[in-house]
Protein backbone atom coordinates (compact mmCIF):
# COMPACT_ATOMS: atom_id res chain seq x y z
CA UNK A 1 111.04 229.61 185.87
CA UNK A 2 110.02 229.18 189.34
CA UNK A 3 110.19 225.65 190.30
CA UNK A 4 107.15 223.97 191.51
CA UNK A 5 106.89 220.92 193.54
CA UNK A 6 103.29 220.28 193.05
CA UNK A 7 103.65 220.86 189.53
CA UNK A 8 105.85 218.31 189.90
CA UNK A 9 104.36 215.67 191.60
CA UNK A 10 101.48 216.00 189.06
CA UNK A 11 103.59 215.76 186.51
CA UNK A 12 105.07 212.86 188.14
CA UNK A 13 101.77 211.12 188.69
CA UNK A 14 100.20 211.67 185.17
CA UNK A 15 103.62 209.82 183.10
CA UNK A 16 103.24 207.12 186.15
CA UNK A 17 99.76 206.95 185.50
CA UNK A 18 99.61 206.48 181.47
CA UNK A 19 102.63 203.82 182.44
CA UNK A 20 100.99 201.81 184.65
CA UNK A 21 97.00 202.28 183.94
CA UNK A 22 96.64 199.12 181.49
CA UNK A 23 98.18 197.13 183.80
CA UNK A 24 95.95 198.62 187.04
CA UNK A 25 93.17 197.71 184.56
CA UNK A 26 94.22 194.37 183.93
CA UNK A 27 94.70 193.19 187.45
CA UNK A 28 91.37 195.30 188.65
CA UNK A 29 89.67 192.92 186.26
CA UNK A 30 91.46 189.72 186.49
CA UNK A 31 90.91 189.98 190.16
CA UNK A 32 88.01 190.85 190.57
CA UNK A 33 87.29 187.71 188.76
CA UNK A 34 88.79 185.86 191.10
CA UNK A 35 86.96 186.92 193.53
CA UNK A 36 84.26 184.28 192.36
CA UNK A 37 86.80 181.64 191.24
CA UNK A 38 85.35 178.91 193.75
CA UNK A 39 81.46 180.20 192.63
CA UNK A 40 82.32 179.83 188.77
CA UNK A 41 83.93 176.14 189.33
CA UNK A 42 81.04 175.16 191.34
CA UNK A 43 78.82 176.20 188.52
CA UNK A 44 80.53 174.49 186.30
CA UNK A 45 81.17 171.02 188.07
CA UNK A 46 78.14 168.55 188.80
CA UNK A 47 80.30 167.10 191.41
CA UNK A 48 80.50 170.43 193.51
CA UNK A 49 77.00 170.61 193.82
CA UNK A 50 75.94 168.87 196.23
CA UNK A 51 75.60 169.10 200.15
CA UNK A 52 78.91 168.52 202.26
CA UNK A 53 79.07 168.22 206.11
CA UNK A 54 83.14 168.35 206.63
CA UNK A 55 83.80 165.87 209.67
CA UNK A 56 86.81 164.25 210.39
CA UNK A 57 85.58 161.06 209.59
CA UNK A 58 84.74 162.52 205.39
CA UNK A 59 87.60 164.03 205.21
CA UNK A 60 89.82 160.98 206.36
CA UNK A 61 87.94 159.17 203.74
CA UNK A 62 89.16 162.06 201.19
CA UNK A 63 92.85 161.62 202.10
CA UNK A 64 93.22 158.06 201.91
CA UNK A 65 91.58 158.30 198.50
CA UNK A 66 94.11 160.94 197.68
CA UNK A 67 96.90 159.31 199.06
CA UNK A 68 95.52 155.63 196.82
CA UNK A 69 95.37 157.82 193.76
CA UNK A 70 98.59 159.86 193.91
CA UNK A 71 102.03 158.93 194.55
CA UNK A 72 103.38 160.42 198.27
CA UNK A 73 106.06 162.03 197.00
CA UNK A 74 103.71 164.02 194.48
CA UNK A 75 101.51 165.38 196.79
CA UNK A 76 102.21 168.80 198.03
CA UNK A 77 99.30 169.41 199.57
CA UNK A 78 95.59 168.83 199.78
CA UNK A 79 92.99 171.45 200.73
CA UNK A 80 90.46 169.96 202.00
CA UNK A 81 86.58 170.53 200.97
CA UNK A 82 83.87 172.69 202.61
CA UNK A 83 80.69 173.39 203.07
CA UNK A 84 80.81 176.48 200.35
CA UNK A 85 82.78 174.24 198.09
CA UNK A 86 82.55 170.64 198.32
CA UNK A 87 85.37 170.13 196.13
CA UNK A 88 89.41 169.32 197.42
CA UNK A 89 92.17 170.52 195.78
CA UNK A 90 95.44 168.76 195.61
CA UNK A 91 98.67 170.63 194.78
CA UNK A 92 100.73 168.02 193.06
CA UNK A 93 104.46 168.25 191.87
CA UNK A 94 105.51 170.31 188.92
CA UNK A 95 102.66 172.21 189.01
CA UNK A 96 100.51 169.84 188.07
CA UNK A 97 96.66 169.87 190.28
CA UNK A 98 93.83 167.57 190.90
CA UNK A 99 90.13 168.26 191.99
CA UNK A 100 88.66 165.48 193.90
CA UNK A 101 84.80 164.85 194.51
CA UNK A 102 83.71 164.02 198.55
CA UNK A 103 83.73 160.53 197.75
CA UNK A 104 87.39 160.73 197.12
CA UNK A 105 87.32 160.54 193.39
CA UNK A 106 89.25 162.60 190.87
CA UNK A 107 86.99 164.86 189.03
CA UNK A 108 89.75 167.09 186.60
CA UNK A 109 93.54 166.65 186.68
CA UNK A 110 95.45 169.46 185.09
CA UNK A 111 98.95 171.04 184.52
CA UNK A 112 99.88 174.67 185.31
CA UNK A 113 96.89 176.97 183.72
CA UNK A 114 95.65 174.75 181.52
CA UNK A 115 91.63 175.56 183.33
CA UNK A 116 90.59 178.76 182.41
CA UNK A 117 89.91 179.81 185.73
CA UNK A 118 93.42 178.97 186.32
CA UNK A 119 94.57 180.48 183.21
CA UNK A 120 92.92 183.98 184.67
CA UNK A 121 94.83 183.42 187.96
CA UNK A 122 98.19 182.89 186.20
CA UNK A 123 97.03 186.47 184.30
CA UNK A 124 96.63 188.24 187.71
CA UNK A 125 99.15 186.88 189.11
CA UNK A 126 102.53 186.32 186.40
CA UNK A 127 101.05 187.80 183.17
CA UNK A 128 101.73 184.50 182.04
CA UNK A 129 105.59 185.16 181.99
CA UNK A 130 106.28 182.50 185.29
CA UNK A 131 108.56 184.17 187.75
CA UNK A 132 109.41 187.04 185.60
CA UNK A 133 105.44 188.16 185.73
CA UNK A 134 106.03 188.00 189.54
CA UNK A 135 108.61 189.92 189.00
CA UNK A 136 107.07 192.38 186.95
CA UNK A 137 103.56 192.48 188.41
CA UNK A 138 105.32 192.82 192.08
CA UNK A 139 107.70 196.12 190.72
CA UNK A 140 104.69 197.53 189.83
CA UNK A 141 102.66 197.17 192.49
CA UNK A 142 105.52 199.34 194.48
CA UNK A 143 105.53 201.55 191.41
CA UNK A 144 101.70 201.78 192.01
CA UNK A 145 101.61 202.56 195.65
CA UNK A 146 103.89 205.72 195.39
CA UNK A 147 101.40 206.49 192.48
CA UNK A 148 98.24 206.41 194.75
CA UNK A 149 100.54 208.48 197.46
CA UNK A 150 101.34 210.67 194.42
CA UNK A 151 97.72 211.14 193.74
CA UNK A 152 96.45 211.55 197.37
CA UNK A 153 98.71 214.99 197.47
CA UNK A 154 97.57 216.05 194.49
CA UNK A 155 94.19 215.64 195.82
CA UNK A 156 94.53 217.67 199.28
CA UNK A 157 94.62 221.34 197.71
CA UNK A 158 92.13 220.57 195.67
CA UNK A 159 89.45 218.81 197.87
CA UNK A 160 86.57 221.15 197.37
CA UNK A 161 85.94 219.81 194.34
CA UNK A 162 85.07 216.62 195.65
CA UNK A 163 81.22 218.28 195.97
CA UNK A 164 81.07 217.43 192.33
CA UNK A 165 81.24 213.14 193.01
CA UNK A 166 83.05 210.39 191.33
CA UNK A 167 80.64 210.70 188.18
CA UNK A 168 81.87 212.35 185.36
CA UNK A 169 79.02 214.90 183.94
CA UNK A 170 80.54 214.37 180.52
CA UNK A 171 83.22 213.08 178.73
CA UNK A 172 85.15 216.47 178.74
CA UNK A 173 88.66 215.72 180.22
CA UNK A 174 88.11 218.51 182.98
CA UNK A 175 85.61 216.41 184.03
CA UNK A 176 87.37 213.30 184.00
CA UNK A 177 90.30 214.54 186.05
CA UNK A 178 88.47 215.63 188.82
CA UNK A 179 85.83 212.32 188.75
CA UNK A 180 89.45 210.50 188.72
CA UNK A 181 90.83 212.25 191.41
CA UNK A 182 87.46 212.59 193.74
CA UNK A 183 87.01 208.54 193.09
CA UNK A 184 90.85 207.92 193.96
CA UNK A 185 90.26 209.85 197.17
CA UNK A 186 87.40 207.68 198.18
CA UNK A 187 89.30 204.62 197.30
CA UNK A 188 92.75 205.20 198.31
CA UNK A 189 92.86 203.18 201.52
CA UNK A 190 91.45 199.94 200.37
CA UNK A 191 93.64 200.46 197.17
CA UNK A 192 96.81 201.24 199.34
CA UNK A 193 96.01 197.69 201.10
CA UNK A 194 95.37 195.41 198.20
CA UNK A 195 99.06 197.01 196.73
CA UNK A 196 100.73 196.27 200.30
CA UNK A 197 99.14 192.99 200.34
CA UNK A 198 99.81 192.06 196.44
CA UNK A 199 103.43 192.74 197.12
CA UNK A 200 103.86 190.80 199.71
CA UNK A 201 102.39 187.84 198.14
CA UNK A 202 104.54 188.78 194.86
CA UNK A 203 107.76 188.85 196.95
CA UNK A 204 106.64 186.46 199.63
CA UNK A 205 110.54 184.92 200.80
CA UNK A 206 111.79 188.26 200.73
CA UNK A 207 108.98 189.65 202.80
CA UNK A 208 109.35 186.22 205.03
CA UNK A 209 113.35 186.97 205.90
CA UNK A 210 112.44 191.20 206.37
CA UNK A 211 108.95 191.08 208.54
CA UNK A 212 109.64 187.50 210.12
CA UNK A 213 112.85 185.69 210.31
CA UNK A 214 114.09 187.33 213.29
CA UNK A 215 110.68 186.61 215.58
CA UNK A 216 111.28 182.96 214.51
CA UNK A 217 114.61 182.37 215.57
CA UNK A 218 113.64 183.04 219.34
CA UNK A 219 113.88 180.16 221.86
CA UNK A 220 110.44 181.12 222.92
CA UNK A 221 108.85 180.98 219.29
CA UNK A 222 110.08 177.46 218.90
CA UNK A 223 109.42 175.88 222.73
CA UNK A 224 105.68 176.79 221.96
CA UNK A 225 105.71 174.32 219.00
CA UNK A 226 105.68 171.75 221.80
CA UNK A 227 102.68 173.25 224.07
CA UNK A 228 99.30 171.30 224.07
CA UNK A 229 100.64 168.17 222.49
CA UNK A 230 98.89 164.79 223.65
CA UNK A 231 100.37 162.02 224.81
CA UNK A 232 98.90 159.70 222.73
CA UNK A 233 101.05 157.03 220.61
CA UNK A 234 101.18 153.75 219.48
CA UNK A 235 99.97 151.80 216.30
CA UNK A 236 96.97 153.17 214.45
CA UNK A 237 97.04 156.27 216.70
CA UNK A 238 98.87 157.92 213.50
CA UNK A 239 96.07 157.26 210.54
CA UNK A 240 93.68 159.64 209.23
CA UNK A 241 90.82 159.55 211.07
CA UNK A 242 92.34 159.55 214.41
CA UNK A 243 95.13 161.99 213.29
CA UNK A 244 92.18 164.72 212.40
CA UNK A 245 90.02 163.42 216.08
CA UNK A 246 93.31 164.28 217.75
CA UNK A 247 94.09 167.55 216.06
CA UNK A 248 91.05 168.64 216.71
CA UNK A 249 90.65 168.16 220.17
CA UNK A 250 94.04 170.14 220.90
CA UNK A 251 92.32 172.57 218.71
CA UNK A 252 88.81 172.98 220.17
CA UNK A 253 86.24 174.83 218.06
CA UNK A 254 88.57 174.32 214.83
CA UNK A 255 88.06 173.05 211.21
CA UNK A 256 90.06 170.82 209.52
CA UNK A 257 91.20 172.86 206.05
CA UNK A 258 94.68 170.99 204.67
CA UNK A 259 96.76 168.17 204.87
CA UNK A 260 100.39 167.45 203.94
CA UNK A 261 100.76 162.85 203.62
CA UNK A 262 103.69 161.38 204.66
CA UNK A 263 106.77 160.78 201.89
CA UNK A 264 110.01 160.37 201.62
CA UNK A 265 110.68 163.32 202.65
CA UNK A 266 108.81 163.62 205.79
CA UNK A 267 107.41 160.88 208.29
CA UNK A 268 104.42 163.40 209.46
CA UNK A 269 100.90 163.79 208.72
CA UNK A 270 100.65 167.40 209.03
CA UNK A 271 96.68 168.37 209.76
CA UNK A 272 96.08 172.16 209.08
CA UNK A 273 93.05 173.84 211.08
CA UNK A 274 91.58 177.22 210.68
CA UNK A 275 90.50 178.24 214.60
CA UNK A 276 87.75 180.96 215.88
CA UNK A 277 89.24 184.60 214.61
CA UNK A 278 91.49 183.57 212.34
CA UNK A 279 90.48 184.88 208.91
CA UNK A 280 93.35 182.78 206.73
CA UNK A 281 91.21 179.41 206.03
CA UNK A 282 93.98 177.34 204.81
CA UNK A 283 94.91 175.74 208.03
CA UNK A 284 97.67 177.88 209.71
CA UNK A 285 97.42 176.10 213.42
CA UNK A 286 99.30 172.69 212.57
CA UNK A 287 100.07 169.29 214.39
CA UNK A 288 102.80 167.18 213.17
CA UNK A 289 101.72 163.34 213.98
CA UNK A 290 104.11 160.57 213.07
CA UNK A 291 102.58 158.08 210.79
CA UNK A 292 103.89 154.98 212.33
CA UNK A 293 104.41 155.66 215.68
CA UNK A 294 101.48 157.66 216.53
CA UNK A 295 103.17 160.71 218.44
CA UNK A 296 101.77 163.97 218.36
CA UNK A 297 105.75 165.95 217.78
CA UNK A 298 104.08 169.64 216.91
CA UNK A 299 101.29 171.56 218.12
CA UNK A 300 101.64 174.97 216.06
CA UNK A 301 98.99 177.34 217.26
CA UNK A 302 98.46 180.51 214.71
CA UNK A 303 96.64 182.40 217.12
CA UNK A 304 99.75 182.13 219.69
CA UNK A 305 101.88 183.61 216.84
CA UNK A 306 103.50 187.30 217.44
CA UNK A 307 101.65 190.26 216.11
CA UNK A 308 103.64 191.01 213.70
CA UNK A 309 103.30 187.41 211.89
CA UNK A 310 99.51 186.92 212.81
CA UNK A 311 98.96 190.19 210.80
CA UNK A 312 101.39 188.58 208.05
CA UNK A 313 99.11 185.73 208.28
CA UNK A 314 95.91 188.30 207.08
CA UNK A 315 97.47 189.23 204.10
CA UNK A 316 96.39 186.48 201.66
CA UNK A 317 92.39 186.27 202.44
CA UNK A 318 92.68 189.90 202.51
CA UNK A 319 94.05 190.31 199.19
CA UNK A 320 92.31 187.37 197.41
CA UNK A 321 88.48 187.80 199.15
CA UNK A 322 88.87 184.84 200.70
CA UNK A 323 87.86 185.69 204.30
CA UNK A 324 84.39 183.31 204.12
CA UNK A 325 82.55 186.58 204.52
CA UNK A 326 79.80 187.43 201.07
CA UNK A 327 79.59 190.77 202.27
CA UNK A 328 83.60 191.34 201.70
CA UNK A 329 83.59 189.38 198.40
CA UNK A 330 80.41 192.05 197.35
CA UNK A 331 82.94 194.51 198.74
CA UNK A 332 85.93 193.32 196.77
CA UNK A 333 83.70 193.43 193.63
CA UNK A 334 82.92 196.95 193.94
CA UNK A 335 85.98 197.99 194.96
CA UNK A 336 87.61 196.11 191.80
CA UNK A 337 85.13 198.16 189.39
CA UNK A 338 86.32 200.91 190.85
CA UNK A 339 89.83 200.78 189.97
CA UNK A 340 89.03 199.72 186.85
CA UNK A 341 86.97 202.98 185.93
CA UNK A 342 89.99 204.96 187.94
CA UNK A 343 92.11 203.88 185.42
CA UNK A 344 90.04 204.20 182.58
CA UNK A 345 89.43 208.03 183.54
CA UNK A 346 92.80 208.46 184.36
CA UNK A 347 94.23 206.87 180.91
CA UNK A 348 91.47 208.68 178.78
CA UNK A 349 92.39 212.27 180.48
CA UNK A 350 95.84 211.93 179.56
CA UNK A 351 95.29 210.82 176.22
CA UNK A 352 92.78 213.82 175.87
CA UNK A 353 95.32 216.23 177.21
CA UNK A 354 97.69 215.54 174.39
CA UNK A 355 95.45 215.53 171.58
CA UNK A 356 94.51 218.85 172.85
CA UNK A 357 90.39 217.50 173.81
CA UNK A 358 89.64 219.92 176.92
């Protein structure tokens, strides 16, 4: 028998395929989902809905109240309210989490998944199996991508059949293979990048030490921690409010987004900001200001960062939606529907092929 590699590469991609299809549809759904996390726990909260200007002078009223509440050496971090979602969330230790209202109160306190919106997360993200999820779901992501590649070649001889759409006229499994493979076509890019993207954040210290180690251990990367600092010390200099004023006016036109408190383990306030073009909003430009003494030791500036690690930087609003932009949530959810239906075509032709359903 002659040997075929296209025959094989099918071949390949249909076993892959049936392997890996309930799990594609899992995770198209789960995250997809997720997409509207923040939407579904403002709908749900009294608290959240209400109107929120976020000024230095609320949120320094939101970190003290933190701070009162919570033990130092518990808090992880705090992410701070905003317009969109006037609620802060505070990673505490042992992954235990705290919503707080904009007057500083403590609206839910949970552990781990115990929220169902968390619960859904923990289903995206670890199939509820802790690391070993991460594990898994991160393996298969990699498993997925040479899929889609897989698919893609199977596609090119093929292509003028793309004239018939993405809609299946029947249920006939001709039918569904070529919907499956037209509708993979049309989707393969954006698929390809939520794959690169969920890997990373599935192997995130591994893809740290490969992509960025190296570009931090320059002499140049670290002397621009010290760029821009003020001058400014002395006693009071250090407290909330005028810890944010001062962050922000090395950081003109940014927003305040996170906060890291002072602990045993650390003498900073660290004050996260997310500036003009930068798409991550969880703070990535930084100050370190001592508590007590008022000095400004760290100016991190995100958008100063090499290429490589500004790009690295992308990756999490980029998988998760979570860009501030409606328009590329609506785009995420459509996209997410899609995968879903490109495994259910893809599962239900296989399944058809071997109970002998042309």
């Amino acid at each position: 028998m002659k040997f075929s590699p296209m025959k094989l590469i099918r071949t390949l991609h249909a076993w892959g395929g049936l392997t890996l299809a309930l799990l594609l549809l899992l995770s198209s759904i789960t995250g997809t989902l997720l997409v509207w996390k923040e939407d579904y726990v403002k709908l749900i909260t009294p608290e959240a809905q209400v109107d929120f200007t976020p000024t230095p002078e609320a949120l320094a009223v939101i970190a003290a109240a933190v701070e009162a509440e919570f033990e130092n050496n518990d808090i992880l971090n705090i992410q701070f309210a905003t317009e969109q979602f006037p609620l802060t969330k505070v990673t505490l230790y042992d992954t235990n989490y705290a919503y707080v209202d904009i007057q500083g109160n403590v609206v839910d306190q949970w552990y781990m998944n115990d929220r169902i919106e968390e619960w859904l997360y923990d289903l995206h993200h670890r199939l509820l199996l802790d690391d070993l999820g991460l594990t898994i779901t991160g393996l298969a992501a990699i498993a997925l991508l040479i899929l889609v590649l897989l698919g893609v070649i199977t596609f090119i001889p093929l292509r003028r059949q793309f004239r018939k759409g993405v809609v299946p006229e029947n249920l006939q499994r001709s039918e569904l293979v070529i919907s499956h493979r037209n509708l993979g076509s049309v989707i393969a890019l954006p698929l390809l990048l939520t794959l690169v993207t969920g890997i990373i954040l599935a192997f995130p210290f591994q893809a740290e030490e490969l992509l960025l180690d190296e570009l931090r251990q320059t002499p140049e990367y670290s002397d621009a921690m010290v760029v821009g600092i003020d001058e400014i010390n002395g006693e009071g200099v250090g407290d909330w409010l005028p810890a944010m004023e001062r962050t922000l006016a090395v950081f003109p036109g940014a927003v305040i987004r996170s906060a890291s408190v002072p602990s045993g383990f650390l003498i900073h306030r660290i004050i996260g900001v997310q500036q003009e073009g930068e798409w991550n909003r969880t703070g990535m430009s930084v100050t370190y200001i001592d508590e007590e003494m008022g000095y400004m030791d760290l100016r991190i500036d995100a958008q100063n960062f090499p290429l490589t690690e500004r790009v690295f930087n992308t990756v999490y609003p980029l998988h998760t939606g979570k860009t501030g932009s409606l328009l590329y949530k609506l785009w995420m959810t459509f996209f997410g529907i899609g995968v879903a239906l490109l495994s259910l075509m893809g599962l239900t032709s296989f399944i058809k092929s071997k109970i002998g359903n042309r």
